[in-house]
N, C-alpha and C. Protein backbone atom coordinates (compact mmCIF):
# COMPACT_ATOMS: atom_id res chain seq x y z
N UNK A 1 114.14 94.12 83.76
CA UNK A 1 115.34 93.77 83.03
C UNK A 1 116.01 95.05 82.55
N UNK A 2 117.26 94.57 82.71
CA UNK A 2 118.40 96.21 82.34
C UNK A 2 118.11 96.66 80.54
N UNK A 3 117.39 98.08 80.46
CA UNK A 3 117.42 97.92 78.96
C UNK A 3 118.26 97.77 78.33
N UNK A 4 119.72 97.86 78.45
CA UNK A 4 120.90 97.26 77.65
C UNK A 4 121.29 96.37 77.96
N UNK A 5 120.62 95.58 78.42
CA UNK A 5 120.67 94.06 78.09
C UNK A 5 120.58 93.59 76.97
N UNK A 6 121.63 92.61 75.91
CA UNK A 6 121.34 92.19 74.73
C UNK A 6 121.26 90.71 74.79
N UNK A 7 120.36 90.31 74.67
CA UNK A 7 120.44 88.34 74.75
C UNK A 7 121.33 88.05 73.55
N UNK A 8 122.61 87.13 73.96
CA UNK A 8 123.22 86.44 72.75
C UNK A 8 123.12 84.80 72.86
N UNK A 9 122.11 84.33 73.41
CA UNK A 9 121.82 82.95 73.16
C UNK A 9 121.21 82.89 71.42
N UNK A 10 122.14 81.79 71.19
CA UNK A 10 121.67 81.65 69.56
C UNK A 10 120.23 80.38 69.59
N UNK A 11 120.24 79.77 70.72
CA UNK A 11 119.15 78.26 70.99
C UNK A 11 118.30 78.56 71.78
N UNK A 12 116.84 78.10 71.77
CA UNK A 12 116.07 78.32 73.03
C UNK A 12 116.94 77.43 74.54
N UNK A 13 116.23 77.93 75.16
CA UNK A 13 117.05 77.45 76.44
C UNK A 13 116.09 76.61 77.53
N UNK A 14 116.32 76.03 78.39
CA UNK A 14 114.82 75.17 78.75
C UNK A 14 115.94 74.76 80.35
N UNK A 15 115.02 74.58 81.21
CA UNK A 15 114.85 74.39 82.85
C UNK A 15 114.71 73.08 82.81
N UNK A 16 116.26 72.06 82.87
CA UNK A 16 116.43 70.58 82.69
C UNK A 16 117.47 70.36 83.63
N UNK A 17 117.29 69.00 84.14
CA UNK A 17 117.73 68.90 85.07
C UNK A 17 118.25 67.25 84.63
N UNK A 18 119.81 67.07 83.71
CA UNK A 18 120.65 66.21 83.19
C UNK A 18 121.56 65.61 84.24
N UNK A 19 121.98 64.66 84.23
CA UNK A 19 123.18 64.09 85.01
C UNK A 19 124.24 64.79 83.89
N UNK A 20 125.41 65.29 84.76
CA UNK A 20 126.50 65.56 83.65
C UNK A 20 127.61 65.14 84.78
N UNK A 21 129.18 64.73 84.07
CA UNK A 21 130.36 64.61 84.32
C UNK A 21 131.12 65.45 83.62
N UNK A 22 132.29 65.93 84.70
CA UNK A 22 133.66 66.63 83.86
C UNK A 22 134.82 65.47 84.05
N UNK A 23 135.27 65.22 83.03
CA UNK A 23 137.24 64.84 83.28
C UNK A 23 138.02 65.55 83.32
N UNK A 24 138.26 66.42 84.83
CA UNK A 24 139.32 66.78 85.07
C UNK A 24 140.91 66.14 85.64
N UNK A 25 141.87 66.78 85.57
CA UNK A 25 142.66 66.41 86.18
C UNK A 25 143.30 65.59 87.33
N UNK A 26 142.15 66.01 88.16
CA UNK A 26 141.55 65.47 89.50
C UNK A 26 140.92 64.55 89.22
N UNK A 27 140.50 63.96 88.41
CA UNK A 27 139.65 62.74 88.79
C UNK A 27 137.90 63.66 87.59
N UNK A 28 136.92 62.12 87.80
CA UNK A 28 135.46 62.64 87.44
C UNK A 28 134.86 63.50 88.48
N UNK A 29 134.27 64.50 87.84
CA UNK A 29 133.48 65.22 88.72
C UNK A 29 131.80 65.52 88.57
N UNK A 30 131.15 64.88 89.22
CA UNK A 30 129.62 64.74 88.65
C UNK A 30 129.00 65.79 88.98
N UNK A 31 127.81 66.03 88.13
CA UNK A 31 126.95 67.77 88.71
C UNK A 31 125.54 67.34 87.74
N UNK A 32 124.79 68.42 88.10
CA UNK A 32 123.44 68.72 87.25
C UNK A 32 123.64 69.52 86.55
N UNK A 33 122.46 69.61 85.19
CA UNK A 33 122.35 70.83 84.60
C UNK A 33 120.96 71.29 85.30
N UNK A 34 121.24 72.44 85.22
CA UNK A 34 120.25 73.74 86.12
C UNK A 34 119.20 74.34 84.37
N UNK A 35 120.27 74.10 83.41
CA UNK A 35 119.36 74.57 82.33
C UNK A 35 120.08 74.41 81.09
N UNK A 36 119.71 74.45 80.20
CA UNK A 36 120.42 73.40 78.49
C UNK A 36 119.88 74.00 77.52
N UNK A 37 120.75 74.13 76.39
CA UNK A 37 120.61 74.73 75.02
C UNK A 37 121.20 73.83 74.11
N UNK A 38 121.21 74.17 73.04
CA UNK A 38 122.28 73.53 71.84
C UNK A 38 123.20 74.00 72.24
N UNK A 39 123.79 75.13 72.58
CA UNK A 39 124.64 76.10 72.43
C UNK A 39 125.83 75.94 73.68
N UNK A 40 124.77 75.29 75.50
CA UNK A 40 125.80 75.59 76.53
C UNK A 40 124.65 75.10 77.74
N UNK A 41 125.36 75.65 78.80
CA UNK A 41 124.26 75.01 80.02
C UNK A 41 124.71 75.64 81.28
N UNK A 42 123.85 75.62 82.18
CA UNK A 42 124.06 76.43 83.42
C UNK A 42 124.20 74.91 84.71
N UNK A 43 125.19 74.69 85.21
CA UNK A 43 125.43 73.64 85.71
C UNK A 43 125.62 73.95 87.46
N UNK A 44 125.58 73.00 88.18
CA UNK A 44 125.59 72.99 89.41
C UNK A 44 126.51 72.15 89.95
N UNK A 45 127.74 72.16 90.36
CA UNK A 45 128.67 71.42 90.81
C UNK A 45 129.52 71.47 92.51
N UNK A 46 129.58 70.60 93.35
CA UNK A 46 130.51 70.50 94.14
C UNK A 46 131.52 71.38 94.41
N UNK A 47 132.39 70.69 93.43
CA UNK A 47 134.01 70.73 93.18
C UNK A 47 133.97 71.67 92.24
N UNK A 48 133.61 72.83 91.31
CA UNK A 48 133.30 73.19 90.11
C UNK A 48 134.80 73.38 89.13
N UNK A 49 134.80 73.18 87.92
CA UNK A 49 136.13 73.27 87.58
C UNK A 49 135.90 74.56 87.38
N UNK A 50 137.40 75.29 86.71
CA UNK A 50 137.70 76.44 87.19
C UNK A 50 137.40 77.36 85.63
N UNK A 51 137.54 78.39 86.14
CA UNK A 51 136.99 79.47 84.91
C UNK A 51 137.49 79.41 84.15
N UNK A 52 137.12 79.38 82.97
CA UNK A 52 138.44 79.55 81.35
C UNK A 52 138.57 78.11 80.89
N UNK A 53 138.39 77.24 81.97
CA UNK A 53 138.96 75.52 81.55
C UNK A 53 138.05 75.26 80.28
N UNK A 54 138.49 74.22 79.81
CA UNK A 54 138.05 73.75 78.59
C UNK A 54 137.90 71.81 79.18
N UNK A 55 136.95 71.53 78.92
CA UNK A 55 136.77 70.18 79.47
C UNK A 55 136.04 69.36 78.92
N UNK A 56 136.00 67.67 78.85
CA UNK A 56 135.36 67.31 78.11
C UNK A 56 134.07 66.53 79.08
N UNK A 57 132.90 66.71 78.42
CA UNK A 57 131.90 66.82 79.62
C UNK A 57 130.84 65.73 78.65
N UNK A 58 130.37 64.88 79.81
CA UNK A 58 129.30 64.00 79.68
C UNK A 58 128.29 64.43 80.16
N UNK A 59 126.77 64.02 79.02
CA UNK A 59 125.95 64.35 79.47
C UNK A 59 125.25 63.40 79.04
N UNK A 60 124.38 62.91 80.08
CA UNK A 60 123.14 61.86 80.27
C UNK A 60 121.56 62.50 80.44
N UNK A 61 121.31 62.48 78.76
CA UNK A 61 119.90 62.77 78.21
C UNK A 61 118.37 61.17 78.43
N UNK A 62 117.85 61.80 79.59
CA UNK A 62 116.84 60.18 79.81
C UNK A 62 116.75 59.91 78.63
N UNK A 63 116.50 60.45 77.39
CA UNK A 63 115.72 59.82 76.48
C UNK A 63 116.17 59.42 75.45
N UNK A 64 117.62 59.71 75.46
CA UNK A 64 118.86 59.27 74.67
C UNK A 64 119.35 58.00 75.50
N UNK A 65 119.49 56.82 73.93
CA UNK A 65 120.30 55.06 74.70
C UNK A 65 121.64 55.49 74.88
N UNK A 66 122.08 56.69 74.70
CA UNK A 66 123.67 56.88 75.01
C UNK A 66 124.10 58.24 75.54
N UNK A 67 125.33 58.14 76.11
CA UNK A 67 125.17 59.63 76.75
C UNK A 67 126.07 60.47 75.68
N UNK A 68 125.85 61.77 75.68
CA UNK A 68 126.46 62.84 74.99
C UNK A 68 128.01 63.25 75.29
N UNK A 69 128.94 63.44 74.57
CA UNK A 69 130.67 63.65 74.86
C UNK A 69 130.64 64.63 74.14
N UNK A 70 131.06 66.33 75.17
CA UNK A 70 131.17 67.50 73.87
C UNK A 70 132.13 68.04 74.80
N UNK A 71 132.80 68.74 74.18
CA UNK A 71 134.20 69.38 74.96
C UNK A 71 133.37 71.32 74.78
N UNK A 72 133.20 71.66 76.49
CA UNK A 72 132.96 73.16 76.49
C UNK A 72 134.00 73.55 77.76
N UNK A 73 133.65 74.82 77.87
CA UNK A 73 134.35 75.83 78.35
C UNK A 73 133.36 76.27 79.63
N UNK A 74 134.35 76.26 80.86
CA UNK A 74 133.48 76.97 81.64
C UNK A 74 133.86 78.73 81.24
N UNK A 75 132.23 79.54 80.92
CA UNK A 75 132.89 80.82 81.01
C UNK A 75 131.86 81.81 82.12
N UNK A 76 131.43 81.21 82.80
CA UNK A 76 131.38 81.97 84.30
C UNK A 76 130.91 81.36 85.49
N UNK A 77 131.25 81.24 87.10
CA UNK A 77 131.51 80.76 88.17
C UNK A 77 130.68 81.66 88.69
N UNK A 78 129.86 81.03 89.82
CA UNK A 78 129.71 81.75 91.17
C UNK A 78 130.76 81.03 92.43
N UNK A 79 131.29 80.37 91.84
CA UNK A 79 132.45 79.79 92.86
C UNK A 79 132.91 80.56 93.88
N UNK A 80 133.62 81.75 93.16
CA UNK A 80 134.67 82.50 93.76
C UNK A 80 133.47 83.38 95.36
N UNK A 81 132.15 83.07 95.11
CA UNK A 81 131.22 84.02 95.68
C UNK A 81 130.46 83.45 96.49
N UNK A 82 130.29 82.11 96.66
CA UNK A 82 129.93 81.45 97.58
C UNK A 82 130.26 81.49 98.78
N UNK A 83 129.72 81.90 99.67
CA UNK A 83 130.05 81.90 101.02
C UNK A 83 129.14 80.80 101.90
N UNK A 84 128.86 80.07 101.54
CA UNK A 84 127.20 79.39 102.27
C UNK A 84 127.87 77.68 102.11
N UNK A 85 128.06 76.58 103.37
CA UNK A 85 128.46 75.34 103.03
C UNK A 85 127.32 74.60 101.92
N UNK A 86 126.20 75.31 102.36
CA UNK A 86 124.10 74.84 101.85
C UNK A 86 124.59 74.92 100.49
N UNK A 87 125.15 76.28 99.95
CA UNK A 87 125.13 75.99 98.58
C UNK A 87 126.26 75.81 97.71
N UNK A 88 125.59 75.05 96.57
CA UNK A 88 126.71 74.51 95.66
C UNK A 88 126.94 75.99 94.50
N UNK A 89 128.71 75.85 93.86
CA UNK A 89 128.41 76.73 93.24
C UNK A 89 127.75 76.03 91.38
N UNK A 90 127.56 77.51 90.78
CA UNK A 90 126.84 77.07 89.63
C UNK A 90 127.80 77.93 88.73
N UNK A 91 127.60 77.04 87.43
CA UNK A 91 129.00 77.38 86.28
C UNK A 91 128.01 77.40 85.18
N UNK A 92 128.90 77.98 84.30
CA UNK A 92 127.97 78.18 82.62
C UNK A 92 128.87 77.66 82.04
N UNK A 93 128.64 76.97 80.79
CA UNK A 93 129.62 76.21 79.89
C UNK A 93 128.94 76.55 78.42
N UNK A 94 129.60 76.87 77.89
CA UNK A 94 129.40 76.93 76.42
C UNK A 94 130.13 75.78 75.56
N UNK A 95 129.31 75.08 74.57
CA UNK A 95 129.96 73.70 74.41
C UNK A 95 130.55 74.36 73.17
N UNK A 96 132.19 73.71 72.97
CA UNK A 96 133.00 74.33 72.10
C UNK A 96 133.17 73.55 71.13
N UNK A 97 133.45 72.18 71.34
CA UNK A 97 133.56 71.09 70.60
C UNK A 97 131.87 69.83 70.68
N UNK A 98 131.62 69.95 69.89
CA UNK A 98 130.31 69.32 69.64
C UNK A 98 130.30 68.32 67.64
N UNK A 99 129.59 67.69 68.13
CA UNK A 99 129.14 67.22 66.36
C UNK A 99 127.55 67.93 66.30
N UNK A 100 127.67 67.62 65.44
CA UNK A 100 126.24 68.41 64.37
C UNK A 100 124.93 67.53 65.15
N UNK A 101 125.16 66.12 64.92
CA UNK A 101 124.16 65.15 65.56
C UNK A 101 123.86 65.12 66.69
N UNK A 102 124.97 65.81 67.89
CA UNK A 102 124.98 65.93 69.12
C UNK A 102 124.24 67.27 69.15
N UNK A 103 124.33 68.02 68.81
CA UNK A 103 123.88 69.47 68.76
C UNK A 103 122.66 69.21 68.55
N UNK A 104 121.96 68.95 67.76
CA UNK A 104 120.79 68.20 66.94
C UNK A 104 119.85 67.94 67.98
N UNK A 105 120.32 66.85 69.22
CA UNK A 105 119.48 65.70 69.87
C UNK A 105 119.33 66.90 70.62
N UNK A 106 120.36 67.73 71.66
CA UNK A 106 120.19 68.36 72.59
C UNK A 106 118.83 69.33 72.01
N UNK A 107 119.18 70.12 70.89
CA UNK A 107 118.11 70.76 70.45
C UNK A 107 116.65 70.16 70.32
N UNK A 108 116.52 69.24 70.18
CA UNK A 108 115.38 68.34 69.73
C UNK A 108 114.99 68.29 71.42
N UNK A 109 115.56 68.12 72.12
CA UNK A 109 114.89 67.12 73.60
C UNK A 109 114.69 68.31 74.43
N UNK A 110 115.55 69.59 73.91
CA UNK A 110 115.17 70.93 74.63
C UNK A 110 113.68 71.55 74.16
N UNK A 111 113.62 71.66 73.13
CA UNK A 111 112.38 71.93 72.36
C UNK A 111 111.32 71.25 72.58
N UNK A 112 111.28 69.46 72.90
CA UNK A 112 109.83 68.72 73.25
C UNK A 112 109.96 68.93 74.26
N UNK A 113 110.48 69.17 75.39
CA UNK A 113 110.59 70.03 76.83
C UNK A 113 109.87 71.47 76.79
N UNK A 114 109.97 72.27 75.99
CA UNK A 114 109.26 73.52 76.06
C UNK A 114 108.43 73.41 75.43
N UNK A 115 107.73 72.15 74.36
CA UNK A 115 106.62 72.34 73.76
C UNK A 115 105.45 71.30 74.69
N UNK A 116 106.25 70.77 75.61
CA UNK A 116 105.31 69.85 77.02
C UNK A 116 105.19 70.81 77.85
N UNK A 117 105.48 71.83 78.02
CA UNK A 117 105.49 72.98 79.42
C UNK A 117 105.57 72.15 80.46
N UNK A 118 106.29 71.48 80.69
CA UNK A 118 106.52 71.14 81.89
C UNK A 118 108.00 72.15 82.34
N UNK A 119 107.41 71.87 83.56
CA UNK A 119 108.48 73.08 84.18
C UNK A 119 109.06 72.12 85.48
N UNK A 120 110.59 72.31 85.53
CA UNK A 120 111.42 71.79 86.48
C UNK A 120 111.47 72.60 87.47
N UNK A 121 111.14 72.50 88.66
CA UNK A 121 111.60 73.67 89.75
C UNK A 121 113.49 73.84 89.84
N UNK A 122 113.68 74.99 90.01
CA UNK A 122 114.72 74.98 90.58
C UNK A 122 115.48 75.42 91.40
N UNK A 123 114.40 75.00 92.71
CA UNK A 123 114.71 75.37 94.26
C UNK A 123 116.40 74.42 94.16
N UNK A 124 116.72 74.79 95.46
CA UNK A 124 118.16 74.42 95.80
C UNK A 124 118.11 73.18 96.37
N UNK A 125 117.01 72.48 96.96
CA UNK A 125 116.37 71.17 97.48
C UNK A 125 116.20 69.98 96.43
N UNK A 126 115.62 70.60 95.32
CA UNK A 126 115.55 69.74 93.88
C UNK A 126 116.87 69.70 93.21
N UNK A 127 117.54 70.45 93.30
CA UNK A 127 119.01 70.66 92.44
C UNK A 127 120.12 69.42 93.78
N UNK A 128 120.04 69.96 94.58
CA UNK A 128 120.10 69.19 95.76
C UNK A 128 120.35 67.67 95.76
N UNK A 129 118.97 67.71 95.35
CA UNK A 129 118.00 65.88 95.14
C UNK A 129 119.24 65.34 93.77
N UNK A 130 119.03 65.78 92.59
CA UNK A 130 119.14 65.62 91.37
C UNK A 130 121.18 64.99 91.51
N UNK A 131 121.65 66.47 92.34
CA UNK A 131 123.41 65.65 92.34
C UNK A 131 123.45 64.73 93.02
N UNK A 132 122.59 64.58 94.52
CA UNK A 132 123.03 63.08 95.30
C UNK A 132 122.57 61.79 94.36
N UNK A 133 121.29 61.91 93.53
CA UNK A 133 121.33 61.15 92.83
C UNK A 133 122.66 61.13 91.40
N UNK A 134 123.25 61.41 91.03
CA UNK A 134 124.32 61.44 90.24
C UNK A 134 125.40 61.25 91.45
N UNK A 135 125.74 61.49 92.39
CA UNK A 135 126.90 61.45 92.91
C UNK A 135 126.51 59.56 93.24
N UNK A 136 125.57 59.41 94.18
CA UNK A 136 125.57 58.00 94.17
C UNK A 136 125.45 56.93 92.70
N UNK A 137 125.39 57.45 91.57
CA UNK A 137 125.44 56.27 90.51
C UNK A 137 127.12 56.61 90.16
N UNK A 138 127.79 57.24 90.61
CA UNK A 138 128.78 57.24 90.52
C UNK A 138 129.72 56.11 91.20
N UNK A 139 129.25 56.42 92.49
CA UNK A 139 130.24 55.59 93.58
C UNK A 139 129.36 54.39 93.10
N UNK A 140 128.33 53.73 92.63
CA UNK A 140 127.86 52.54 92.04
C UNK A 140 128.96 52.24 91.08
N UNK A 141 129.17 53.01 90.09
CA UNK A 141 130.00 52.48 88.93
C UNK A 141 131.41 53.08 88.90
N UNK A 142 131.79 53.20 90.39
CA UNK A 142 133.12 53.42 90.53
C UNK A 142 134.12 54.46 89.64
N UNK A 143 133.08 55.77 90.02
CA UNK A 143 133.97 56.69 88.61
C UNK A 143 134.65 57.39 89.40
């Protein structure tokens, strides 16, 4: 690791693998999270929205009876760098608009995740697996 590297994650961070939606302009756009904090998430998308956007994004926690609504920001793309049809690109979002209680759960379900050590792989096959499953409960419920 670069020694001037400074970590500014304020949340532990944990290897989860969420159904999430954006409402963009275009229509819903479904993806995975690749990895989750209180704070933001490293996501895997198709279509990815675009850098700087501000969006309001669903996220479907298994262990939550309801899904999460927090408005973040994408603030970095491998979009522009993708050259490969195989791969999807991957976005970071920092959630901008959140409630306290929402912040809360994510923190809570990230934390019994790192205190189970269970570990999510995150080959490109599993990330893979994880959107066709979200893309098909989509076209189920017609989003």
């Amino acid at each position: 690791m670069d020694p001037q590297f400074i970590e500014r994650r304020r949340y532990p961070r944990a290897r989860i693998e969420w159904s999430v939606t954006f409402k963009t302009d275009k229509g819903v756009v479904a993806g995975v999270t690749l990895n989750v904090s209180a704070g933001g998430a490293t996501l895997r998308f198709p279509n990815p929205p675009l850098l700087h956007e501000v969006l309001e994004m669903t996220i479907r926690v298994p262990e939550l009876d309801r899904p999460l609504i927090v408005e973040a920001q994408v603030v970095w793309s491998t979009a522009d760098i993708v050259d490969n049809e195989l791969t999807l690109p991957i976005i970071g979002v920092n959630f901008t608009n959140i409630t306290d209680q929402d912040r809360w759960l994510i923190s809570t379900a990230v934390s019994k995740f790192l205190r189970q050590k269970e570990r999510v792989p995150t080959r490109v096959t599993t990330a893979r697996n994880a959107l066709k499953k979200v893309l098909e409960e989509c076209i189920e419920t017609d989003l």
